[in-house]
N, C-alpha and C. Protein backbone atom coordinates (compact mmCIF):
# COMPACT_ATOMS: atom_id res chain seq x y z
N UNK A 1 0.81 -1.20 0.00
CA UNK A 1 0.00 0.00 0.00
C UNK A 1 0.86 1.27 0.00
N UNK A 2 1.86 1.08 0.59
CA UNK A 2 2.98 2.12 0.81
C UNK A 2 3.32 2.98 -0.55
N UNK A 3 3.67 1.93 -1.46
CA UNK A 3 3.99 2.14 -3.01
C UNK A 3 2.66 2.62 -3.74
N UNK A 4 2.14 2.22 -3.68
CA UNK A 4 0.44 2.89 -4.64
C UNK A 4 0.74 4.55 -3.65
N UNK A 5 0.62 4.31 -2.66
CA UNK A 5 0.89 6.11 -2.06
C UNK A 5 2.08 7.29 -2.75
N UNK A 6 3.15 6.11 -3.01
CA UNK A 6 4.19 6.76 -3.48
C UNK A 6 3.98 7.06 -5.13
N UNK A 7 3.66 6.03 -5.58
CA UNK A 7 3.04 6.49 -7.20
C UNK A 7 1.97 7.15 -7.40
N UNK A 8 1.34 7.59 -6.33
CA UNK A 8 -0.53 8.24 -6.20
C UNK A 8 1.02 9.83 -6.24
N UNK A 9 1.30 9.74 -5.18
CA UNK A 9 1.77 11.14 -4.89
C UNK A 9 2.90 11.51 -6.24
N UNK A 10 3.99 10.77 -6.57
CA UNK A 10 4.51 11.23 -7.74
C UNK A 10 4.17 11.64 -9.17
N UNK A 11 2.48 10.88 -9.46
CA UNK A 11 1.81 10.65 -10.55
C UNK A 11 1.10 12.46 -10.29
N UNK A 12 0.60 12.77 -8.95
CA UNK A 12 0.14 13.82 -8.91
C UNK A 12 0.95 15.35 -9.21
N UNK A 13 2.34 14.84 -8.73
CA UNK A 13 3.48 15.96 -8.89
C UNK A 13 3.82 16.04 -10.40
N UNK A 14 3.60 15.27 -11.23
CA UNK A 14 3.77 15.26 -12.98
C UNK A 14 2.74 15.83 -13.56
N UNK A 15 1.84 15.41 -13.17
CA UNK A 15 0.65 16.09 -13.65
C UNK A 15 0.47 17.77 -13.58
N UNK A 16 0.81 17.87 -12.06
CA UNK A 16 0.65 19.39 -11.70
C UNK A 16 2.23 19.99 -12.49
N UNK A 17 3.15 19.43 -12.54
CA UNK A 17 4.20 20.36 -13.14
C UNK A 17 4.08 20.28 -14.73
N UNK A 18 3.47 19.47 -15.46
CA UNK A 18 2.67 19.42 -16.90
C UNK A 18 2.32 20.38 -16.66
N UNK A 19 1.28 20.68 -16.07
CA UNK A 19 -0.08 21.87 -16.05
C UNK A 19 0.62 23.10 -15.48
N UNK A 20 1.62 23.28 -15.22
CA UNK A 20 2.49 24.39 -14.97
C UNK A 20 3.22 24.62 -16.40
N UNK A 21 3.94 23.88 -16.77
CA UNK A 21 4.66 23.71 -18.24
C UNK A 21 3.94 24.40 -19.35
N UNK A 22 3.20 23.57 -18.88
CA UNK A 22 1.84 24.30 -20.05
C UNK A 22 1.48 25.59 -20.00
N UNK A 23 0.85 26.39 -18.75
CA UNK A 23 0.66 27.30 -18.41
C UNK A 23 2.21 28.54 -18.97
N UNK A 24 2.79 27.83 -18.56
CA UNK A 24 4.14 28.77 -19.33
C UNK A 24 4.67 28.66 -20.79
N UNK A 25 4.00 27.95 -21.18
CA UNK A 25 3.87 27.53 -22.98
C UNK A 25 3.07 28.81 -23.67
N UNK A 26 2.12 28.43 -23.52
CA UNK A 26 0.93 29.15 -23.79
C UNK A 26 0.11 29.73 -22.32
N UNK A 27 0.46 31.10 -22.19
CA UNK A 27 -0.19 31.81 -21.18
C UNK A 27 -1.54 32.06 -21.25
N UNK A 28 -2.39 31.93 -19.99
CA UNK A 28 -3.88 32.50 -20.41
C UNK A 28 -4.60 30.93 -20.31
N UNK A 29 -4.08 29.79 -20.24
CA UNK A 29 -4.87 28.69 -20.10
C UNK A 29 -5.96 28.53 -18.71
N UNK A 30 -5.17 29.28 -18.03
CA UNK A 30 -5.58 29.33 -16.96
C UNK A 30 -5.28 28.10 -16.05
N UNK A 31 -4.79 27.66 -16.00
CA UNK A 31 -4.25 25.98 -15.41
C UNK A 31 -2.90 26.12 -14.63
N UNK A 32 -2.86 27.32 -14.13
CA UNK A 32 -1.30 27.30 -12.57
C UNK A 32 -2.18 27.16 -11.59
N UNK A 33 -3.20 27.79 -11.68
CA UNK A 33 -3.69 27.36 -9.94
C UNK A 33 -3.66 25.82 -9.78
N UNK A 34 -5.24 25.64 -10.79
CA UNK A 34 -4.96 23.87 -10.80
C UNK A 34 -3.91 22.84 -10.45
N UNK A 35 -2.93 23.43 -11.51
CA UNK A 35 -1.59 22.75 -11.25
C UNK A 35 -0.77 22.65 -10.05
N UNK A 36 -0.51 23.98 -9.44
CA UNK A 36 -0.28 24.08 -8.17
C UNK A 36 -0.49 23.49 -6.98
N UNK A 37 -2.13 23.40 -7.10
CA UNK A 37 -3.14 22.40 -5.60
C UNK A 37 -2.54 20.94 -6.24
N UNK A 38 -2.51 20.55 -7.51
CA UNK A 38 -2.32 19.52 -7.81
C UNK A 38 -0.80 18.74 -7.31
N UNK A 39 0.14 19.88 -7.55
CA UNK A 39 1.72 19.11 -7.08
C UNK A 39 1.54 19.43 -5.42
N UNK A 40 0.82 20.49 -5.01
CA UNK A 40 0.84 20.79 -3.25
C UNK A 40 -0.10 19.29 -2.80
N UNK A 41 -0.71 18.59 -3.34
CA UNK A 41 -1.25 17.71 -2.93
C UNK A 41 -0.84 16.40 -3.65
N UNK A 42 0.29 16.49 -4.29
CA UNK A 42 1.16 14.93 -4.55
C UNK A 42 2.24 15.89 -3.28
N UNK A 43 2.86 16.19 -2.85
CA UNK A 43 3.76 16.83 -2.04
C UNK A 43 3.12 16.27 -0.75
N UNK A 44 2.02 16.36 -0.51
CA UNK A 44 1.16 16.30 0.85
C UNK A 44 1.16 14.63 0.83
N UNK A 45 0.90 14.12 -0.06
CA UNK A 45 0.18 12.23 -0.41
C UNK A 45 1.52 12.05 0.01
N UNK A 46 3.23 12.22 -0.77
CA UNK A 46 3.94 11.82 -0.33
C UNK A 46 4.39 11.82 1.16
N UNK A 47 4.56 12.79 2.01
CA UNK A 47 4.80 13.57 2.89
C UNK A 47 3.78 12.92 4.43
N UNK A 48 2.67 12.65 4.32
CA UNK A 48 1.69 12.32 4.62
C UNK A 48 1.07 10.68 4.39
N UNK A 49 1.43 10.16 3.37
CA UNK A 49 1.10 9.09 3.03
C UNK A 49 0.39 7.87 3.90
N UNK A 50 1.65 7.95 5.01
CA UNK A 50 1.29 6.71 5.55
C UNK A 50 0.39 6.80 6.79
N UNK A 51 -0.15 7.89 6.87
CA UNK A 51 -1.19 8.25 8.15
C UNK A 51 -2.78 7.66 7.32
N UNK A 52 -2.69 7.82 6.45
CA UNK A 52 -3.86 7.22 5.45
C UNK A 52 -5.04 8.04 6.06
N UNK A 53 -5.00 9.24 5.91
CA UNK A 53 -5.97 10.42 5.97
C UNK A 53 -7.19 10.00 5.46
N UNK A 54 -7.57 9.42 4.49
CA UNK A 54 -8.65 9.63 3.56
C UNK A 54 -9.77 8.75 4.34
N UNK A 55 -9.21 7.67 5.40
CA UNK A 55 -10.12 6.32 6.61
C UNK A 55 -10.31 7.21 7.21
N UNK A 56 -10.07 8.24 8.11
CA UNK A 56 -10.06 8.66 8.84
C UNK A 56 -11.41 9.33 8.94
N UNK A 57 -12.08 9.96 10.48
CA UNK A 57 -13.71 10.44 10.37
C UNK A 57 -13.60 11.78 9.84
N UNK A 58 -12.38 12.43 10.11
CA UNK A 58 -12.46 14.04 9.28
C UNK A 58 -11.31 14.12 8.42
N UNK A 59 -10.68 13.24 8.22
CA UNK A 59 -9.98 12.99 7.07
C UNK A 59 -10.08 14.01 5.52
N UNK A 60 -11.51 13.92 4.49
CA UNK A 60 -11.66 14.38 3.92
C UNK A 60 -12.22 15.48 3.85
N UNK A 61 -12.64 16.36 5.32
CA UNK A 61 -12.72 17.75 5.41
C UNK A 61 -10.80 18.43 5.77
N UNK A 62 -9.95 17.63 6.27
CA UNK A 62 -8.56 18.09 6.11
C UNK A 62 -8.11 17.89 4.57
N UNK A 63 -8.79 17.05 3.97
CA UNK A 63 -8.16 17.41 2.49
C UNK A 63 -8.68 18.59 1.95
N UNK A 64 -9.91 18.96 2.16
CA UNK A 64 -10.71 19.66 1.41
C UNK A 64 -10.02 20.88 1.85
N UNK A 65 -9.70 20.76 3.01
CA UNK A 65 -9.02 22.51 3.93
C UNK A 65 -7.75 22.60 2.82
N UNK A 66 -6.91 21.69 3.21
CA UNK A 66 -5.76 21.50 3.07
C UNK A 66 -5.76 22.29 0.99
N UNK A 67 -6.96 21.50 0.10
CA UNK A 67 -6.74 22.26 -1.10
C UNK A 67 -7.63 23.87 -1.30
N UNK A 68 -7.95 23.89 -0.64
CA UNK A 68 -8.95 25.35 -0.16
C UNK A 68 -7.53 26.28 0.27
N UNK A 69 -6.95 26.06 0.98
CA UNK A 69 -6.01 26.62 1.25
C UNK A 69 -4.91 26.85 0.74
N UNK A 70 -4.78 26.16 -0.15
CA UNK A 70 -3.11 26.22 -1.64
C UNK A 70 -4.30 26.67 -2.74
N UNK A 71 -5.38 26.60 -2.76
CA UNK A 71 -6.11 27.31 -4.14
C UNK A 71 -5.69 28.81 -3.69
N UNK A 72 -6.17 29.43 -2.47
CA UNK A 72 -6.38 30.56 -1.61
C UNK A 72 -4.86 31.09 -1.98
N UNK A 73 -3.99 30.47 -1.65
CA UNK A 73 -1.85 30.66 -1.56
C UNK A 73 -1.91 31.17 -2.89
N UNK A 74 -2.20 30.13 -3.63
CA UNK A 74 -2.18 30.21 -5.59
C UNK A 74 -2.21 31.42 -5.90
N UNK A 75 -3.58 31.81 -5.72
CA UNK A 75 -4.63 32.60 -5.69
C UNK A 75 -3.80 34.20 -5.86
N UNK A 76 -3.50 34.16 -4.39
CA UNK A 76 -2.80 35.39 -3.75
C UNK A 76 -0.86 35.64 -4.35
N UNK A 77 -0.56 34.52 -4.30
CA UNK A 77 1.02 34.00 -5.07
C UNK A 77 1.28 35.03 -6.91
N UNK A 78 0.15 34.03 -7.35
CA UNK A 78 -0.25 34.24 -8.64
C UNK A 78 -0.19 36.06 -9.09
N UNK A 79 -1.40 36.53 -8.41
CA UNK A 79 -1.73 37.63 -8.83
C UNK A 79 -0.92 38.52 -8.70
N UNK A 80 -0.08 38.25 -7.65
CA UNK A 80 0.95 39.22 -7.51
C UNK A 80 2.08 39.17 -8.35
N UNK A 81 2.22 38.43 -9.14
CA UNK A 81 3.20 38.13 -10.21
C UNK A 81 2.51 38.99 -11.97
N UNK A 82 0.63 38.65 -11.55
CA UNK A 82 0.59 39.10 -12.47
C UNK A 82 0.60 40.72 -13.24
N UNK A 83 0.78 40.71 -14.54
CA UNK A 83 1.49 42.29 -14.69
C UNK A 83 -0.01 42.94 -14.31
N UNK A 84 -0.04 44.27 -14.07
CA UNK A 84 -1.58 44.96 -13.97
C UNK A 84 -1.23 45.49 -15.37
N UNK A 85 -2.88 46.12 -15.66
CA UNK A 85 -2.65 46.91 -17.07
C UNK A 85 -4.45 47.41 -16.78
N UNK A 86 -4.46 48.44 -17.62
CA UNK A 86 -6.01 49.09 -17.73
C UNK A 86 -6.77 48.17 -18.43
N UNK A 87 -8.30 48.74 -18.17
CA UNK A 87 -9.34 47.68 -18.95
C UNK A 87 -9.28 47.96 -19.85
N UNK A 88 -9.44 46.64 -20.86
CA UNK A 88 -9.41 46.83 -21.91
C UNK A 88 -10.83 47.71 -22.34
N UNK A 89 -11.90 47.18 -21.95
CA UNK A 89 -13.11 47.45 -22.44
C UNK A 89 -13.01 49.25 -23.19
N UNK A 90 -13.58 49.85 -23.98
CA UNK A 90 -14.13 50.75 -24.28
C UNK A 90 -15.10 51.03 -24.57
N UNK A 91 -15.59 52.35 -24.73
CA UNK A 91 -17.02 52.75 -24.53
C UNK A 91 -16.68 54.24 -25.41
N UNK A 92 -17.54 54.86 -26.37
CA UNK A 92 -17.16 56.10 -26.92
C UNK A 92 -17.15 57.22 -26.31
N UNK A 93 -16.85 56.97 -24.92
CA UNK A 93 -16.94 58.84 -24.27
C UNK A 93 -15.13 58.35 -23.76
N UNK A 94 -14.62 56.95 -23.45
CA UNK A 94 -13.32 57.17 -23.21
C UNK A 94 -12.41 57.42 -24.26
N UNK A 95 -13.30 57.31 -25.43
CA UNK A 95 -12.79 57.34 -27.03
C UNK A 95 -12.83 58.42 -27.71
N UNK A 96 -13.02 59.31 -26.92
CA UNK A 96 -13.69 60.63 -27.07
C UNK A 96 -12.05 61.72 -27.81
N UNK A 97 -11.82 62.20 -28.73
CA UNK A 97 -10.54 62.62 -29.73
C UNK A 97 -9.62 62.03 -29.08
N UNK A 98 -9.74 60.79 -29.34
CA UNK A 98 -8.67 59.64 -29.43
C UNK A 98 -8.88 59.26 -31.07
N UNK A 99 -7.35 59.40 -31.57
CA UNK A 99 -7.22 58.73 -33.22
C UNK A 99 -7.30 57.55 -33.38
N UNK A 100 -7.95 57.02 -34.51
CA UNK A 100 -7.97 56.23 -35.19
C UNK A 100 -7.61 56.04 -36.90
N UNK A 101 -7.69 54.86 -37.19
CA UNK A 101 -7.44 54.50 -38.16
C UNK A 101 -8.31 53.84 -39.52
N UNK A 102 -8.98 54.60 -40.21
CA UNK A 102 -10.37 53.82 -41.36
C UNK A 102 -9.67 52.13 -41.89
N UNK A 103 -10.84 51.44 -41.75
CA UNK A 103 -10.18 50.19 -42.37
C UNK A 103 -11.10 49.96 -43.54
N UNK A 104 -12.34 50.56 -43.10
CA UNK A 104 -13.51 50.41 -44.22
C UNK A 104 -13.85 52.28 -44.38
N UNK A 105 -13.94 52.36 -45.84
CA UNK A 105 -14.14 53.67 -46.12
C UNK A 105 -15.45 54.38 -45.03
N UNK A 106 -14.96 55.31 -44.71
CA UNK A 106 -16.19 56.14 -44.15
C UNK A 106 -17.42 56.57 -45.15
N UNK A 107 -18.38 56.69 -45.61
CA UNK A 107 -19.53 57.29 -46.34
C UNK A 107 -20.18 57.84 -45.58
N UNK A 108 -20.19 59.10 -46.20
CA UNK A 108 -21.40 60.23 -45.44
C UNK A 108 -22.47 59.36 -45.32
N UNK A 109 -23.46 59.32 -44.31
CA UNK A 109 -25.12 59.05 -44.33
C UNK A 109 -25.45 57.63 -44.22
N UNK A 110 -23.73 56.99 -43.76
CA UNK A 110 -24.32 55.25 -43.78
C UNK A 110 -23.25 55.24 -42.27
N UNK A 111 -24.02 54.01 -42.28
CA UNK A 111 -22.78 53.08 -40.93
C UNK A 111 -21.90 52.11 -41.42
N UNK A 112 -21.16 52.22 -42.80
CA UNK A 112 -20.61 50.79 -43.14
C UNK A 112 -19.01 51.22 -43.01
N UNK A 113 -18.65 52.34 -42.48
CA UNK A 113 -17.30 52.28 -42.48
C UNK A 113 -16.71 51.48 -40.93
N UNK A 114 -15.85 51.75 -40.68
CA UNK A 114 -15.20 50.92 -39.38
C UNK A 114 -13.81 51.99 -39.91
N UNK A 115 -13.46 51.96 -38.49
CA UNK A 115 -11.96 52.08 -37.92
C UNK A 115 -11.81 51.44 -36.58
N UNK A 116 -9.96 51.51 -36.62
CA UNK A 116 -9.32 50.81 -35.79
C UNK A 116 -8.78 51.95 -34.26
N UNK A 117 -9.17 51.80 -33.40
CA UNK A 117 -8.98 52.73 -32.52
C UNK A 117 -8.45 51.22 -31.09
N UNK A 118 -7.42 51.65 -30.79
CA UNK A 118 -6.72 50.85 -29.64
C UNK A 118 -6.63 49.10 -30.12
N UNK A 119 -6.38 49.19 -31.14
CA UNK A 119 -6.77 47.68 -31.50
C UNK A 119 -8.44 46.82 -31.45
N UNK A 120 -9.33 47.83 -31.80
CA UNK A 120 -10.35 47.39 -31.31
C UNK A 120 -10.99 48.22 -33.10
N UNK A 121 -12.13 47.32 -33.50
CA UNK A 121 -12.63 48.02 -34.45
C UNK A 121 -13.64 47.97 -34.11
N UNK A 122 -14.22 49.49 -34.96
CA UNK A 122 -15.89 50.60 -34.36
C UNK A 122 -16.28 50.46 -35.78
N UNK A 123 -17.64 50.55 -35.59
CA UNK A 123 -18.64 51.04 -36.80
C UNK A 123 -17.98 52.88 -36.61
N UNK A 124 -18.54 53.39 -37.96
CA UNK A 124 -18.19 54.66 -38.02
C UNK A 124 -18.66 55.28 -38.92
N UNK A 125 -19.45 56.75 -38.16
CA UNK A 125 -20.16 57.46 -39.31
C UNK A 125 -19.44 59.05 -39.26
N UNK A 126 -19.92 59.59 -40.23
CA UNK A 126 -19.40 60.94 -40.59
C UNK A 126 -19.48 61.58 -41.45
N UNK A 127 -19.87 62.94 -41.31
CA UNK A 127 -20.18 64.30 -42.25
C UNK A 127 -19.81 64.24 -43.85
N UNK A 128 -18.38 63.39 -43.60
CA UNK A 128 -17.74 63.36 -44.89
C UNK A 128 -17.35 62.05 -45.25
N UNK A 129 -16.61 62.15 -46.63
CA UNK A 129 -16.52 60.57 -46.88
C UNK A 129 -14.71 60.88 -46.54
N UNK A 130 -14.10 59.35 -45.89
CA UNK A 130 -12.87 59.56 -45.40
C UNK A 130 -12.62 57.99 -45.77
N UNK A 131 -11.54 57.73 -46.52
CA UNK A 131 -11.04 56.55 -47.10
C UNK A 131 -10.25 56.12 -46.10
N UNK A 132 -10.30 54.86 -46.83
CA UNK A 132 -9.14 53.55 -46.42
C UNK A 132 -8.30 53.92 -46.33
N UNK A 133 -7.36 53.99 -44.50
CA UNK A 133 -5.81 54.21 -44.22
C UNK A 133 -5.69 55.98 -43.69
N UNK A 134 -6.96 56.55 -43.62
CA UNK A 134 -6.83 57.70 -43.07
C UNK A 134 -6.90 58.24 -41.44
N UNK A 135 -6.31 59.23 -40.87
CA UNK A 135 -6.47 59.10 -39.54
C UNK A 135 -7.54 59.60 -39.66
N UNK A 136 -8.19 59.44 -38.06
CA UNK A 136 -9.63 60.11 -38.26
C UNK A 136 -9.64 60.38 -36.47
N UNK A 137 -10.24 61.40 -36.11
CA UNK A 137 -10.84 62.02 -34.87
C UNK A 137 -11.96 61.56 -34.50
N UNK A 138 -12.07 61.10 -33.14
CA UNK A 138 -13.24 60.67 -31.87
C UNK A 138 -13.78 61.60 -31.81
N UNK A 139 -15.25 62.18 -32.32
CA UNK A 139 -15.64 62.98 -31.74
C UNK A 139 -17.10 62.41 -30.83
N UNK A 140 -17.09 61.46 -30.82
CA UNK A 140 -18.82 60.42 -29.98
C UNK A 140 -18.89 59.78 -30.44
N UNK A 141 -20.30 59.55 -30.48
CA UNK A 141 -20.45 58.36 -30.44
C UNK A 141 -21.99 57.89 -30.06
N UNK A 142 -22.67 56.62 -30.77
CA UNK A 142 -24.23 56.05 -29.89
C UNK A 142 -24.09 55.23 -30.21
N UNK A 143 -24.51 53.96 -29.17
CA UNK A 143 -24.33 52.79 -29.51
C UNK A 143 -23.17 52.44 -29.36
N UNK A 144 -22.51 51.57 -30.50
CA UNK A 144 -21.55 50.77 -30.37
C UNK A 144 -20.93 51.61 -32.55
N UNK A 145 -21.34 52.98 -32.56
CA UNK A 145 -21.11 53.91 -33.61
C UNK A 145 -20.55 55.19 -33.31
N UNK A 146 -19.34 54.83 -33.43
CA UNK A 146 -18.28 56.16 -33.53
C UNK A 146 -18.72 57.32 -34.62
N UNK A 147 -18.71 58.80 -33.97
CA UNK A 147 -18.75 59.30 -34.71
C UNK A 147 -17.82 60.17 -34.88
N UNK A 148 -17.19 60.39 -36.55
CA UNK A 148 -15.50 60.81 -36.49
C UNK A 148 -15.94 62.03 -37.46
N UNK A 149 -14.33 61.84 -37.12
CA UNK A 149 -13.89 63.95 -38.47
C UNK A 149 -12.38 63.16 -38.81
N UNK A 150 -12.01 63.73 -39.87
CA UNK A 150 -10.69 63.32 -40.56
C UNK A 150 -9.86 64.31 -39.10
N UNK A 151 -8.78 63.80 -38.94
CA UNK A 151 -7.68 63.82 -37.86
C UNK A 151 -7.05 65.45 -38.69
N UNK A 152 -7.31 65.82 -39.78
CA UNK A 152 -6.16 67.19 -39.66
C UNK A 152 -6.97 67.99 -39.55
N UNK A 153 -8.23 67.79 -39.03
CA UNK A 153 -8.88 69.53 -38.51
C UNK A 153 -9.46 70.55 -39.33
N UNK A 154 -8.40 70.17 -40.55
CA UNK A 154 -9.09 71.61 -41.68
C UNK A 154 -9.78 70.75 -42.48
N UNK A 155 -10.64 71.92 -43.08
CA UNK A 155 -11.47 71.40 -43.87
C UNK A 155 -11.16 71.35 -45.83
N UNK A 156 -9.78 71.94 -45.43
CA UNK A 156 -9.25 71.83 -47.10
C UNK A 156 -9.51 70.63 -47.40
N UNK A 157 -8.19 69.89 -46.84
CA UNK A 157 -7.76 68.62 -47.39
C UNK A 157 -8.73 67.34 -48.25
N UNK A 158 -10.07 67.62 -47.19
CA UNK A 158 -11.28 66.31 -48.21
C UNK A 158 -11.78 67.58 -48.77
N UNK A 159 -11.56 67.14 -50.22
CA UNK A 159 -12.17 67.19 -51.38
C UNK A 159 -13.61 67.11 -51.92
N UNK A 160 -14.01 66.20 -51.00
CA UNK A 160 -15.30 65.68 -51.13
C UNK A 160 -16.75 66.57 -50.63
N UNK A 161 -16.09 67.33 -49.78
CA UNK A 161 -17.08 68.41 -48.63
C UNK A 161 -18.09 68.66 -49.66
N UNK A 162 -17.92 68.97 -50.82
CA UNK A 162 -19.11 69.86 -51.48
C UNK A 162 -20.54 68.97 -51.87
N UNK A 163 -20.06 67.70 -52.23
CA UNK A 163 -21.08 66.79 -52.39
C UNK A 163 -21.60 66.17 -51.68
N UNK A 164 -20.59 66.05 -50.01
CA UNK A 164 -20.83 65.47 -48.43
C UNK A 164 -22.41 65.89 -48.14
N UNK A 165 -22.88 67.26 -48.24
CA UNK A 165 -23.63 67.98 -47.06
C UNK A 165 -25.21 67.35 -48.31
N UNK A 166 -25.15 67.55 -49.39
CA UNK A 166 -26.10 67.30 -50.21
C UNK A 166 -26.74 65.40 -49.42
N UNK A 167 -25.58 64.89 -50.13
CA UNK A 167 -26.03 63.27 -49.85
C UNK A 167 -26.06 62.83 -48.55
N UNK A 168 -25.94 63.52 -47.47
CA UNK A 168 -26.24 63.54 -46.31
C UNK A 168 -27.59 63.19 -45.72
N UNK A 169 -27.88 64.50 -46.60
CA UNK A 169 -29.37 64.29 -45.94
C UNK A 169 -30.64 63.90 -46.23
């Protein structure tokens, strides 16, 4: 019985340092905590083994503590390692003359253009028509519809202004 304890507990320490391996392969799996309770509890089977916890009348409320408590370690271990950074989420008032980038032409009087603003792409409407690869200005927004101005401010540069205000409306 001794040996099944010793291969219960080593089989558990492979597993959990896999699931660590992994976790550092490809980040974001989410599988260090897991992994963690998993080798803290082949660590414990070895360590522990021969008291044979699991017969015992509170036996499996000390296991249950025992991984409640290295999830909890993980938990607290973990996060502090991890980098902080702002939310990603946006919303068009934090987007508010922040530049972007057209990926789909802008057309006066429709919603079919899009730009790229923080790595994130918006529907996008506007006064004027503003092509593919141009910067463009946050000025609002409804919905989940940016509403922009070409990024240089004057009104020389688009060409288009004179026929904009007609097909507009």
């Amino acid at each position: 019985m001794v040996t099944d304890v010793v291969i219960l507990g080593i089989g558990l320490i492979l597993i959990g340092v896999l699931l660590l391996i992994m976790e550092f392969i490809h980040p974001g799996t989410f599988v260090v905590i897991p992994g963690t309770i998993i080798v803290v509890a082949g660590v414990l089977l070895l360590a522990f083994g021969s008291l044979d916890i699991l017969t015992t009348v509170g036996g499996p409320f000390i296991v249950a503590g025992v991984l409640i408590g290295a999830g909890i370690l993980a938990i607290l271990f973990y996060s502090r390692l991890a980098p902080t950074h702002p939310p990603v989420a946006s919303t068009f008032d934090t987007l508010q003359n922040y530049p972007g980038e057209v990926t789909v032409a802008v057309e006066p009087g429709t919603m079919k253009g899009k730009i790229r603003v923080r790595g994130e792409i918006w529907s996008a409407r506007s006064d004027v028509a503003i092509p593919v690869g141009a910067e463009v200005k946050i000025l609002g927004g409804q919905g989940v519809i940016l509403r922009v101005a070409p990024a240089s401010d004057g009104a020389s540069p688009p060409v288009k202004d004179a026929p904009d205000p007609s097909s507009s409306t």
